[in-house]
C-alpha atoms as a PDB file:
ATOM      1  CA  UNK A   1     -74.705   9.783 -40.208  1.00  0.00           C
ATOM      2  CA  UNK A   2     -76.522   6.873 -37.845  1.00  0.00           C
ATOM      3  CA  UNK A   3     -79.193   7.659 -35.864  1.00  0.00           C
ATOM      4  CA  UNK A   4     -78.500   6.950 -32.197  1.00  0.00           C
ATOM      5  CA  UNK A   5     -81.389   5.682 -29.919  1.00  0.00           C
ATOM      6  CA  UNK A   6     -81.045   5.072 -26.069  1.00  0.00           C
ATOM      7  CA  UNK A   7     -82.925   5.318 -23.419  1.00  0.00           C
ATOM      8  CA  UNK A   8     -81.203   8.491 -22.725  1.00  0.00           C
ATOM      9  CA  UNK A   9     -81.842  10.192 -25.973  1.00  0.00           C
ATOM     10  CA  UNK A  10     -85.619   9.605 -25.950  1.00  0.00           C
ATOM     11  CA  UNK A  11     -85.907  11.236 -22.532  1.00  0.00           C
ATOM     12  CA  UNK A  12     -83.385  13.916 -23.117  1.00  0.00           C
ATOM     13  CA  UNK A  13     -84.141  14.471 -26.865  1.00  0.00           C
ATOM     14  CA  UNK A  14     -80.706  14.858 -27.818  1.00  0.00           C
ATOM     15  CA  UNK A  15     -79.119  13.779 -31.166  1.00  0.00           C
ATOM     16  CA  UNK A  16     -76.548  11.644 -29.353  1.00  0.00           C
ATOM     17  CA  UNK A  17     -76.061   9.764 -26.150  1.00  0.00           C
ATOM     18  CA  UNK A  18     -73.252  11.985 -24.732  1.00  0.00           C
ATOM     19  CA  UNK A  19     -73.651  14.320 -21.664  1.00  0.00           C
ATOM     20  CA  UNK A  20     -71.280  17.187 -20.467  1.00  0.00           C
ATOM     21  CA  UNK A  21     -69.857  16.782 -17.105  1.00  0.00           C
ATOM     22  CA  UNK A  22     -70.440  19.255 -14.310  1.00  0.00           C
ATOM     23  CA  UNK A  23     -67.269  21.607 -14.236  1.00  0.00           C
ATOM     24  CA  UNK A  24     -67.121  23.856 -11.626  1.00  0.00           C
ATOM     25  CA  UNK A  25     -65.891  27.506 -12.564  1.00  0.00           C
ATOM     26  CA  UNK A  26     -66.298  26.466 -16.472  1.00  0.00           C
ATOM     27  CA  UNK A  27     -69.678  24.763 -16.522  1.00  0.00           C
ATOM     28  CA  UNK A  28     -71.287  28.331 -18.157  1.00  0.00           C
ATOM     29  CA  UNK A  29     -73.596  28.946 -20.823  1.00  0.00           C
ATOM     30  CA  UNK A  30     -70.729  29.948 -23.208  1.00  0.00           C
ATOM     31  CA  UNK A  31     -68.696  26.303 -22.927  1.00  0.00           C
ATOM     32  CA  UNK A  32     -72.308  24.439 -22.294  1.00  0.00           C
ATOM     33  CA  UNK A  33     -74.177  25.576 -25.543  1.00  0.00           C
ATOM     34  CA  UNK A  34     -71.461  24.585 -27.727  1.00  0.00           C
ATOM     35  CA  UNK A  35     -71.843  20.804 -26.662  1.00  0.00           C
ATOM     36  CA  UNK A  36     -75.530  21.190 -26.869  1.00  0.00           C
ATOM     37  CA  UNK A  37     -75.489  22.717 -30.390  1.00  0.00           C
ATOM     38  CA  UNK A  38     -72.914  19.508 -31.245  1.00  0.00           C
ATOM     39  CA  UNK A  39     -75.670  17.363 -30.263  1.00  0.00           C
ATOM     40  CA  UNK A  40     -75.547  16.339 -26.276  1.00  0.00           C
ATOM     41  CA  UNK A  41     -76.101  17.460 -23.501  1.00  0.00           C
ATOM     42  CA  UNK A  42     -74.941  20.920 -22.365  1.00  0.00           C
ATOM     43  CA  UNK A  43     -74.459  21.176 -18.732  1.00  0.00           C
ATOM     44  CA  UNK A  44     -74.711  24.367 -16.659  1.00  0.00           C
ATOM     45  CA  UNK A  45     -73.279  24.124 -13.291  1.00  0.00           C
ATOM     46  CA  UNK A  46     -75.748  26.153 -11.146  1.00  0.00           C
ATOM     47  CA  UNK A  47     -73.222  26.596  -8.291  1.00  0.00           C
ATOM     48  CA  UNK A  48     -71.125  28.996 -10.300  1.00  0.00           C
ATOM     49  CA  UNK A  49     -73.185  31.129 -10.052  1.00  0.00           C
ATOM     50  CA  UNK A  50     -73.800  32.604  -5.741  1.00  0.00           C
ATOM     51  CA  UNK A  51     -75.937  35.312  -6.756  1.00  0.00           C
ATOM     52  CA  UNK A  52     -79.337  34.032  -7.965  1.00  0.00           C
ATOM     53  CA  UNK A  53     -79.858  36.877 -10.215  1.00  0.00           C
ATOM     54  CA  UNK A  54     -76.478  36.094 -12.455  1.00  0.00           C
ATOM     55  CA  UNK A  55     -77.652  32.159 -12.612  1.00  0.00           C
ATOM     56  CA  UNK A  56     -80.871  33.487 -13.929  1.00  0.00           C
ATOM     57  CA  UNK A  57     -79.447  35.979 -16.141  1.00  0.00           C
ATOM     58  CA  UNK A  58     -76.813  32.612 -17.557  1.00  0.00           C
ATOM     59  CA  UNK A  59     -80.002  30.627 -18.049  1.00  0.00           C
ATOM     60  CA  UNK A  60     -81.257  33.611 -20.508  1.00  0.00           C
ATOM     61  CA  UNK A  61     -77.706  33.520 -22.081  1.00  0.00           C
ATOM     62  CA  UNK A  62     -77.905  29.911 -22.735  1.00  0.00           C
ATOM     63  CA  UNK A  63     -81.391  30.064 -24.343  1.00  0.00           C
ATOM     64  CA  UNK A  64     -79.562  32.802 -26.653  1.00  0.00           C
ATOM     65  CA  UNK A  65     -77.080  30.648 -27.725  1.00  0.00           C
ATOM     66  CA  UNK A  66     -78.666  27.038 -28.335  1.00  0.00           C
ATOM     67  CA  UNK A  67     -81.959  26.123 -28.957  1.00  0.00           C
ATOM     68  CA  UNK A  68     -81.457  22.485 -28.126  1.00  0.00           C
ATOM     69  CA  UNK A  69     -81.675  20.968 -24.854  1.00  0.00           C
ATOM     70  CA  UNK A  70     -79.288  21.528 -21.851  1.00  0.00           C
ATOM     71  CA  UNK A  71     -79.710  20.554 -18.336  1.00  0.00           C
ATOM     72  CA  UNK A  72     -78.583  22.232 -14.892  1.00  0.00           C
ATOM     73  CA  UNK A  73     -75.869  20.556 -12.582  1.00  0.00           C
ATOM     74  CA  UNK A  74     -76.086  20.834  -8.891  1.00  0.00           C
ATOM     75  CA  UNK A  75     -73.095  19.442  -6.433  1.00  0.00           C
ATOM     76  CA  UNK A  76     -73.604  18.966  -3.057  1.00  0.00           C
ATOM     77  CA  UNK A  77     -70.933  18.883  -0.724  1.00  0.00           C
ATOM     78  CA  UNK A  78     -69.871  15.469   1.252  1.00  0.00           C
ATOM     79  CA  UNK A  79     -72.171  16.474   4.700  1.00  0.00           C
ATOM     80  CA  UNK A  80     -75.380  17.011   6.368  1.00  0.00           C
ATOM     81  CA  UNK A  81     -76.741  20.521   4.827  1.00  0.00           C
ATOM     82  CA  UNK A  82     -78.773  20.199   7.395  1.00  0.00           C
ATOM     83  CA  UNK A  83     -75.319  20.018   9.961  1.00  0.00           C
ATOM     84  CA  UNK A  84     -75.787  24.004  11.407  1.00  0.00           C
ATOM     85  CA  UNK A  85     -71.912  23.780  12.361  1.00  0.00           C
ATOM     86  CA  UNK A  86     -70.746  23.323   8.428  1.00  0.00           C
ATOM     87  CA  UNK A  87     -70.122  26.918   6.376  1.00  0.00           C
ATOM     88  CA  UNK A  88     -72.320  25.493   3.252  1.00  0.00           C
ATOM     89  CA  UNK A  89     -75.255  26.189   1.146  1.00  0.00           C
ATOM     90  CA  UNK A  90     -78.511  25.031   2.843  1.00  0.00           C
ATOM     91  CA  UNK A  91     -81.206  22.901   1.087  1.00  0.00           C
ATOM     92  CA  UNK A  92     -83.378  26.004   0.601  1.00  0.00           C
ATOM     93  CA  UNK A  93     -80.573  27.631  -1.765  1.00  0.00           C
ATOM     94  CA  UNK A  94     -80.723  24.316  -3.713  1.00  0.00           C
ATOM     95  CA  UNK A  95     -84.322  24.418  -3.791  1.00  0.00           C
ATOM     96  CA  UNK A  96     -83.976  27.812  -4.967  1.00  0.00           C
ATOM     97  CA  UNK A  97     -82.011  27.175  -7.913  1.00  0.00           C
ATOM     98  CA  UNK A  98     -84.351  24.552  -9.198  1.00  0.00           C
ATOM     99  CA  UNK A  99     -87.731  26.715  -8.765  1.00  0.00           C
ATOM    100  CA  UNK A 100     -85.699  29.012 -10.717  1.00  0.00           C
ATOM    101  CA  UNK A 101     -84.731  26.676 -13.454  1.00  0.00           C
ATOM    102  CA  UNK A 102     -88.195  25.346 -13.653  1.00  0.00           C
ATOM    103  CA  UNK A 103     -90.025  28.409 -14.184  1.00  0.00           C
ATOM    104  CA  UNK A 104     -86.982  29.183 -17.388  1.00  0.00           C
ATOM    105  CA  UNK A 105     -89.197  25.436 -18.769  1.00  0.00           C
ATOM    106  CA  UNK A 106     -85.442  24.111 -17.885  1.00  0.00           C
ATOM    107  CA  UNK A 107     -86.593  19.989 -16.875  1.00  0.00           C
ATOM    108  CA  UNK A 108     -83.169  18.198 -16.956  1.00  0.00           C
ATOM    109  CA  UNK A 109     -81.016  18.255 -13.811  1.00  0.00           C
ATOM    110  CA  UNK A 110     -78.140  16.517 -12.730  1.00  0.00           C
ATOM    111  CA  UNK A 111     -76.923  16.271  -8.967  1.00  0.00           C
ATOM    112  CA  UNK A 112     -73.883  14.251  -7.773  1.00  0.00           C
ATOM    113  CA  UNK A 113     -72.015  14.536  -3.894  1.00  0.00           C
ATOM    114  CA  UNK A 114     -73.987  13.607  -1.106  1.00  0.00           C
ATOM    115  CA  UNK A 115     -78.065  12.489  -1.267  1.00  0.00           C
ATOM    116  CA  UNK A 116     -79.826  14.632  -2.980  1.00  0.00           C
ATOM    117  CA  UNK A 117     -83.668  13.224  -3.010  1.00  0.00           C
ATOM    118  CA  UNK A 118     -84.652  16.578  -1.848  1.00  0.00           C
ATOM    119  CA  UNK A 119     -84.203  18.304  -5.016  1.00  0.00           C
ATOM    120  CA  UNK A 120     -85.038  15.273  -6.791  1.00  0.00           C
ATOM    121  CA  UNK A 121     -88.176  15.404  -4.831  1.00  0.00           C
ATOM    122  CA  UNK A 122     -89.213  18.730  -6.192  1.00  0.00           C
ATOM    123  CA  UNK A 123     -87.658  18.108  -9.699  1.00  0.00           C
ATOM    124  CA  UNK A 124     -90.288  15.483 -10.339  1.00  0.00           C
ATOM    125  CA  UNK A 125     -92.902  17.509  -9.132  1.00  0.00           C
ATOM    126  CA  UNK A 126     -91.945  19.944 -11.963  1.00  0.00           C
ATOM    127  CA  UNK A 127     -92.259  17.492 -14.565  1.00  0.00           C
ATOM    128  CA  UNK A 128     -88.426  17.106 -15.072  1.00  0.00           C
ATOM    129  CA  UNK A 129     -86.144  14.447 -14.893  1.00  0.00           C
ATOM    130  CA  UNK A 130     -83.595  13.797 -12.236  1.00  0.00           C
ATOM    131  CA  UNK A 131     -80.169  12.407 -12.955  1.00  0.00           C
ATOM    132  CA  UNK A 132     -77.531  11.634  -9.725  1.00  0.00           C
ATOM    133  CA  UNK A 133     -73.847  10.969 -10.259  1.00  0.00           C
ATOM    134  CA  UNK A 134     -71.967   8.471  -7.592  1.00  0.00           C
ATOM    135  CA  UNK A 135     -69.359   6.564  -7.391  1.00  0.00           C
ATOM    136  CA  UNK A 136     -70.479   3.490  -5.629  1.00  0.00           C
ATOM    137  CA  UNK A 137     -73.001   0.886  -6.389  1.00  0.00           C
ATOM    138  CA  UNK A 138     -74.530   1.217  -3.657  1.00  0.00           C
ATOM    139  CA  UNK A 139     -75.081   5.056  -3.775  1.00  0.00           C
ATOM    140  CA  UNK A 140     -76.232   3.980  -7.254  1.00  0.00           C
ATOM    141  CA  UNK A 141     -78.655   1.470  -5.432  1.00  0.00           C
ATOM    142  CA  UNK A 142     -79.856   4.325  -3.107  1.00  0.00           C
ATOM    143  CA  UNK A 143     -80.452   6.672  -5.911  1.00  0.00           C
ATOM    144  CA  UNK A 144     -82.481   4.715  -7.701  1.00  0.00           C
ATOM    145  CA  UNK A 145     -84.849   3.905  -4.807  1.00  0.00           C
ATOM    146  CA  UNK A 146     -85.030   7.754  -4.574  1.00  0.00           C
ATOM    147  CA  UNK A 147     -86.751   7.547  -7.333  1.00  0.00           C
ATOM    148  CA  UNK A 148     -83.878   8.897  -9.627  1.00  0.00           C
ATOM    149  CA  UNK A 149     -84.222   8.485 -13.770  1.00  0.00           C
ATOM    150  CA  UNK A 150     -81.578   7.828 -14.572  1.00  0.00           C
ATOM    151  CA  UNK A 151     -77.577   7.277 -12.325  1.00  0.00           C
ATOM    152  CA  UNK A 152     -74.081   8.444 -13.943  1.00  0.00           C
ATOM    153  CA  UNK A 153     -71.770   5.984 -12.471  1.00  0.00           C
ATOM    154  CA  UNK A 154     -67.889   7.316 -11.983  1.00  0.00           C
ATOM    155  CA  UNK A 155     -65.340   4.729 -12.516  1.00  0.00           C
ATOM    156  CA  UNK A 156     -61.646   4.842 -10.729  1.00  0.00           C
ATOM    157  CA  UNK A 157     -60.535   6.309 -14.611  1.00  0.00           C
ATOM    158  CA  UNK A 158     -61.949   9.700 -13.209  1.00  0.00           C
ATOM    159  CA  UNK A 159     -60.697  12.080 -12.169  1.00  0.00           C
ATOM    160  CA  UNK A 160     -61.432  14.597  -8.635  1.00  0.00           C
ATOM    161  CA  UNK A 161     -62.249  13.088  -5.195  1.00  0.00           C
ATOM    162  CA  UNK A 162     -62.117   8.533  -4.623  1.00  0.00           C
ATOM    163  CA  UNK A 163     -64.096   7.066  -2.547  1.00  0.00           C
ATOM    164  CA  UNK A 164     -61.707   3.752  -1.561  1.00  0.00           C
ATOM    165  CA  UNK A 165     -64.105   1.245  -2.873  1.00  0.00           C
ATOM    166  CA  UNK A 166     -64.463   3.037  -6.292  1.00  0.00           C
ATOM    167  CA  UNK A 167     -64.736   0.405  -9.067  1.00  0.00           C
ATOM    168  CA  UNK A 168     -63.236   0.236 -12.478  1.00  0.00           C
ATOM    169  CA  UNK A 169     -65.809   1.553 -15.111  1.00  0.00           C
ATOM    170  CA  UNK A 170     -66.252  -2.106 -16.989  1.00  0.00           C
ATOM    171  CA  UNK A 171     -67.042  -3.380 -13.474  1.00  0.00           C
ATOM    172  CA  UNK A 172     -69.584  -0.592 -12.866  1.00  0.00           C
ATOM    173  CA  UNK A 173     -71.128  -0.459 -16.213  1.00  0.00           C
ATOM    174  CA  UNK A 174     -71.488  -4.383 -16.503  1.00  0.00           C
ATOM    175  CA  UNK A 175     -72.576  -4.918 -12.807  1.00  0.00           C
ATOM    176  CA  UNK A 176     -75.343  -2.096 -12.633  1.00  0.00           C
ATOM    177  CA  UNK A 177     -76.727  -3.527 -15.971  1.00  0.00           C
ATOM    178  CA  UNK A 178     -77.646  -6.484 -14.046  1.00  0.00           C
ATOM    179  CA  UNK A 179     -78.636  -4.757 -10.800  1.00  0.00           C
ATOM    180  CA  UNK A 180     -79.961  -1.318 -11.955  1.00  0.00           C
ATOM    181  CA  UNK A 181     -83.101  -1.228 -13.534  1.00  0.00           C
ATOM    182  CA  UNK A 182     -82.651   2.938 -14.486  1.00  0.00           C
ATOM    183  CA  UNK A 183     -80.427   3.641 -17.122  1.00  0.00           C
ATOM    184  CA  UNK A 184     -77.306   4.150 -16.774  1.00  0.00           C
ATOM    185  CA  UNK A 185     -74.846   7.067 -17.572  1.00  0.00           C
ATOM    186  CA  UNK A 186     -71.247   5.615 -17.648  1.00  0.00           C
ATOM    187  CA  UNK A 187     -68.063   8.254 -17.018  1.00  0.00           C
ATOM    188  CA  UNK A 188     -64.406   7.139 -16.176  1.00  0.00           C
ATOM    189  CA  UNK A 189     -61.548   7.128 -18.580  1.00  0.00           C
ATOM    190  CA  UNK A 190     -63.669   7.712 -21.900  1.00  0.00           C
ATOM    191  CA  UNK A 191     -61.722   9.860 -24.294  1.00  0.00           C
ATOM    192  CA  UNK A 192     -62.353   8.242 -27.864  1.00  0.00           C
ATOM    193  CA  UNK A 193     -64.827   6.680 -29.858  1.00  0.00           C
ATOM    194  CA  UNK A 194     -64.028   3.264 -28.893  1.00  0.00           C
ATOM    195  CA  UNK A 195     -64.447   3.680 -24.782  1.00  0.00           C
ATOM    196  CA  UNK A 196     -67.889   5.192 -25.708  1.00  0.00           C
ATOM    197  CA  UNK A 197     -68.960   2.598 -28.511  1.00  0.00           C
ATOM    198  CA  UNK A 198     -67.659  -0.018 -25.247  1.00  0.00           C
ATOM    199  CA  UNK A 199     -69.818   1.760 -22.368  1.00  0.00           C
ATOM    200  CA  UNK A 200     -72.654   1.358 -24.818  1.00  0.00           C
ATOM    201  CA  UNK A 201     -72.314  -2.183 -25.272  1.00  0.00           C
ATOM    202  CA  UNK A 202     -71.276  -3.074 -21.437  1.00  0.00           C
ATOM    203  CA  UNK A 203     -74.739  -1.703 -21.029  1.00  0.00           C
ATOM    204  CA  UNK A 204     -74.511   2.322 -20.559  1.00  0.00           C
ATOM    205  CA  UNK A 205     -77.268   4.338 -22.215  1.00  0.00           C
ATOM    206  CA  UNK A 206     -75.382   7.497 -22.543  1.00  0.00           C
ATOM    207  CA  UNK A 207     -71.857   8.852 -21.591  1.00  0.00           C
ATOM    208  CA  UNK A 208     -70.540  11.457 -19.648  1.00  0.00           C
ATOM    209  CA  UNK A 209     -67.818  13.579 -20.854  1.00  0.00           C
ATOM    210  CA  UNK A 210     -65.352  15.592 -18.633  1.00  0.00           C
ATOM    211  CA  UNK A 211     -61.634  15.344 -19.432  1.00  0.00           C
ATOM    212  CA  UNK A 212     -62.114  14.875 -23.100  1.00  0.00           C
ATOM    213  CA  UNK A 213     -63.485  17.941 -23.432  1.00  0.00           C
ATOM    214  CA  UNK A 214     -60.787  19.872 -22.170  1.00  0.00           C
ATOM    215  CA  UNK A 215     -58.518  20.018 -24.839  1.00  0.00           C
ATOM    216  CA  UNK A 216     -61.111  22.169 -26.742  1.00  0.00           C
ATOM    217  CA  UNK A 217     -61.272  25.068 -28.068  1.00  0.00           C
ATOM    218  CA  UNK A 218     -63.729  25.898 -26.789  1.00  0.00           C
ATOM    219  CA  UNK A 219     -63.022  24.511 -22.650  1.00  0.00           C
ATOM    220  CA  UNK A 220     -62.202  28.210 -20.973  1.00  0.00           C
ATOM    221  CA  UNK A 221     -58.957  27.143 -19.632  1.00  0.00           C
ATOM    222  CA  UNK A 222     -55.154  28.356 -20.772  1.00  0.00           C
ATOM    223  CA  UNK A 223     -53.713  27.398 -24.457  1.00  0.00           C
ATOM    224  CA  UNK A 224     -50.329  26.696 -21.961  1.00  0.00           C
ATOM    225  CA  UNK A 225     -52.467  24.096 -19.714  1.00  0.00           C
ATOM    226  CA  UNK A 226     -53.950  22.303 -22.412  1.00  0.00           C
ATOM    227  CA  UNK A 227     -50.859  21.690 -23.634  1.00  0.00           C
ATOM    228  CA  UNK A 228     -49.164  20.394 -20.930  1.00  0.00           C
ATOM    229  CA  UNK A 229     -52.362  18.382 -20.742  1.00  0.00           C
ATOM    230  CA  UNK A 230     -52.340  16.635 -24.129  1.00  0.00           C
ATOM    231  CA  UNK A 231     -48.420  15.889 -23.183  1.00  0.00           C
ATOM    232  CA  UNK A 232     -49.067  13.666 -20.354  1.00  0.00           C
ATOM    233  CA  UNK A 233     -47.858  10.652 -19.454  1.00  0.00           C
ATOM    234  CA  UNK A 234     -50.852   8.725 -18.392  1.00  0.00           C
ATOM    235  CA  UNK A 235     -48.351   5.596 -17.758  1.00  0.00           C
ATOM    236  CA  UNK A 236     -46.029   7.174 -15.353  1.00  0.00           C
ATOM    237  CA  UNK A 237     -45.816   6.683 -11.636  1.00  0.00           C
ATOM    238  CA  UNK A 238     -46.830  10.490 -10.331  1.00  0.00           C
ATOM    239  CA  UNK A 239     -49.815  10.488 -12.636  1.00  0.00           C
ATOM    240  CA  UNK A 240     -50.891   6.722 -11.546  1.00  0.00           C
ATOM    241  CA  UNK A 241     -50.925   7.942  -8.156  1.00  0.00           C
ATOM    242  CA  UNK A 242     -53.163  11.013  -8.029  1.00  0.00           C
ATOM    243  CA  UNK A 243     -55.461   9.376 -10.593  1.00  0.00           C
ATOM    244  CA  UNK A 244     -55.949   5.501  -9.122  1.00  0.00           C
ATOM    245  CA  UNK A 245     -54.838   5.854  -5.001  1.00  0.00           C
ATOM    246  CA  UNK A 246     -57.751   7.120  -2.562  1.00  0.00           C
ATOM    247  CA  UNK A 247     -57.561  10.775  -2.113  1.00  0.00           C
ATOM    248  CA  UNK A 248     -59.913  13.174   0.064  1.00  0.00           C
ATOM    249  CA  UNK A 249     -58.820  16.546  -1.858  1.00  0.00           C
ATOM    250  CA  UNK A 250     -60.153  17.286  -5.044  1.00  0.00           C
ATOM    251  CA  UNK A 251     -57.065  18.331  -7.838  1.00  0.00           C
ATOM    252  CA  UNK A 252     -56.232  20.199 -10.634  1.00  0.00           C
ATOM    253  CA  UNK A 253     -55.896  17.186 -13.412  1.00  0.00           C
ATOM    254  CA  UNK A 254     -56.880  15.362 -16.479  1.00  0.00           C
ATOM    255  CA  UNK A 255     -58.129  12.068 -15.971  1.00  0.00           C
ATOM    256  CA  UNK A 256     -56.971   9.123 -18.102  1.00  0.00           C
ATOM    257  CA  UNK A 257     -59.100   9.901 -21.050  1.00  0.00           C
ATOM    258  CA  UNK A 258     -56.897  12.645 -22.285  1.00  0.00           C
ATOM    259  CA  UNK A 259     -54.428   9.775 -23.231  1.00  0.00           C
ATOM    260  CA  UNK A 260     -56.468   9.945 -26.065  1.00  0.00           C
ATOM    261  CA  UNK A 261     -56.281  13.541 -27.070  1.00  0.00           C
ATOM    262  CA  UNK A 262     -53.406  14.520 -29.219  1.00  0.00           C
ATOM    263  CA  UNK A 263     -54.273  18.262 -30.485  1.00  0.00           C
ATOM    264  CA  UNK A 264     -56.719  21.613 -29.791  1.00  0.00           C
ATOM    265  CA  UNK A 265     -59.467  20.692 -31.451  1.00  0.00           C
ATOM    266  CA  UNK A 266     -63.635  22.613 -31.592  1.00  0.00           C
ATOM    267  CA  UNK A 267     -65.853  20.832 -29.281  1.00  0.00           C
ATOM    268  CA  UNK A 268     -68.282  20.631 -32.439  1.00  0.00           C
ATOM    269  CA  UNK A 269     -64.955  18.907 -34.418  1.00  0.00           C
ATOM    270  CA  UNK A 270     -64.366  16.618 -31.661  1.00  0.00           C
ATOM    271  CA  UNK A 271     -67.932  15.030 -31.302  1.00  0.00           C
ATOM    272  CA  UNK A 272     -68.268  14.780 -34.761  1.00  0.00           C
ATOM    273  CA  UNK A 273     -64.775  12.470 -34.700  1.00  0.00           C
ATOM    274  CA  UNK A 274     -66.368  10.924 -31.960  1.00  0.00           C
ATOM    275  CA  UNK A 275     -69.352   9.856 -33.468  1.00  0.00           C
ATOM    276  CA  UNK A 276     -68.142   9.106 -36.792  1.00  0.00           C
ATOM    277  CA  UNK A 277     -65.395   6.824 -35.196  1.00  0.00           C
ATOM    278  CA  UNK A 278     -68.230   5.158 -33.882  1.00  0.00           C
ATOM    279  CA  UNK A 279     -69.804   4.390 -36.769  1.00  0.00           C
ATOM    280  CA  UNK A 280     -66.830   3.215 -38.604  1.00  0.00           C
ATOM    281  CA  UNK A 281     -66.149   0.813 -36.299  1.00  0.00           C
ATOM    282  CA  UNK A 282     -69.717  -0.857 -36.213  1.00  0.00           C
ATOM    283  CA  UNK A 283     -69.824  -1.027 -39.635  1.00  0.00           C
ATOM    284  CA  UNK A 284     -66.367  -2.526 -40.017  1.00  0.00           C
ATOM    285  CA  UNK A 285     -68.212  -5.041 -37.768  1.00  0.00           C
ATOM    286  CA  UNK A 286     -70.652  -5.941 -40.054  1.00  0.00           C
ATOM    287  CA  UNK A 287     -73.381  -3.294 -38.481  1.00  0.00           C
ATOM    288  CA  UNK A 288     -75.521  -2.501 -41.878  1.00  0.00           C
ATOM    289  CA  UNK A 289     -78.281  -0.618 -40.318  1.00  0.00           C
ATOM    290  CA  UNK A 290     -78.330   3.121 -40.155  1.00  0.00           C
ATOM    291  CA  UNK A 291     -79.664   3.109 -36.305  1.00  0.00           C
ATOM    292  CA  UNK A 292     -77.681   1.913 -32.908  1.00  0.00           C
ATOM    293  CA  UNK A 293     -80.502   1.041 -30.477  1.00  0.00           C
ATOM    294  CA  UNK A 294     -80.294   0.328 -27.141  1.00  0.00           C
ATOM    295  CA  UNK A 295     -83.682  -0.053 -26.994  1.00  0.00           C
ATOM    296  CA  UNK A 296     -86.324  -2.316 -29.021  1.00  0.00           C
END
């Protein structure tokens, strides 16, 4: 197999450049390891966990189950925490979950939603490495003067909450090579091996994964949902509209990637494909050596 080297990879220390997306109410140690142990990067959503002592007692699960690296995902909500009228965690709890994380040696995190220098703040005085997921260039922009590693940029191919100036992901990807000088994490729409080998060469460093992983075994969600799942229509009018209009609610739905999932597959199965589509292609391009670097 090719050896895959990004500016992702050496920070991260992962075999390849692909990262797990934050899933709330699946993002646990048991779905998470399994992408780490495939060779990204597992994801642990820390806000599935209310109770402090069961997010601890996750982190020890996770270190049971993978010995390769995984990071911790924390989503803040679209407002002021600091807003005393709004029913939501407070920047303390946040804090909280990172002190905790650090002392476990954890050093990756992830945050996406509104600002989140704060934690990054305190990440970085840990010695780990702080990545931000937006949707805009110019949250992008913002997070990077924050002193962010690294941004995951969100393309209108996603799926969940639009903003309604969200950007395709080529016009992300391409534009924030030329105006970011972090790396960047591209997400949006990428289900196969040729919309990652793409983001890669429009100037990502690494991908994120969401909907293509949930036709997995592994993903904890119904055999009967995943099935409806890999049957839909990603060309018809009802799915067009909840996937590329501006919406304020979050929804229960694929995004456009799983046009490219066909079956149930292992999560360890599917990256393999993944990656070995990759190399196919390159080589049926001509590529003769046996690493893809992004950097020199």
């Amino acid at each position: 197999m090719m050896i895959w080297q990004t500016k992702i990879t050496k920070m991260t220390k992962i075999k390849y450049p692909l990262i797990m997306g934050a899933f709330g109410g699946w993002g646990k140690a048991e779905f998470a390891s399994h992408f780490s142990n495939a060779g990204g990067l597992g994801i642990i959503a820390a806000l599935n966990f209310p109770d402090f002592n069961d997010f601890r007692k996750e982190l020890f699960k996770m270190k049971q189950l993978t010995d390769k690296p995984f990071g911790i995902n924390l989503s803040l909500p679209h407002s002021n925490l600091e807003n005393p009228k709004k029913k939501t965690r407070s920047m303390e709890d946040y804090l909280n979950y990172v002190e905790m994380a650090l002392k476990e040696n954890i050093t990756i995190f992830t945050t996406s939603g509104y600002k989140a220098s704060f934690i990054g703040k305190r990440i970085h005085e840990g010695g780990g490495l702080w990545f931000h997921k937006c949707v805009l260039m110019k949250h992008a922009l913002s997070a990077q003067n924050d002193g962010a590693d690294a941004v995951t940029i969100v393309g209108l191919e996603g799926t969940g909450f639009k903003h309604p100036l969200t950007n395709t992901t080529l016009i992300n990807i391409t534009m924030g090579k030329k105006l970011l000088k972090i790396p960047i994490i591209a997400a949006g729409g990428i289900g196969d091996s040729r919309g990652f080998l793409s983001a890669l060469l429009m100037g990502a460093e690494a991908v994120c994964l969401g909907t293509a992983l949930m036709g997995t075994k592994e993903c904890p969600v119904s055999e009967k949902i995943k099935n409806k799942w890999l049957h839909q229509d990603i060309f018809s009018k009802e799915f067009h509209e909840k996937i590329y209009l501006y919406n304020t609610k979050n929804f229960m739905a694929p995004s456009t990637a799983i046009g490219h999932c066909n079956k149930i597959v292992s999560l360890k199965e599917f990256i393999d494909d993944l990656m070995k589509g990759a190399e196919d292609i390159l080589k049926n391009w001509g590529f003769k050596s046996g690493f893809f670097k992004t950097i020199s």
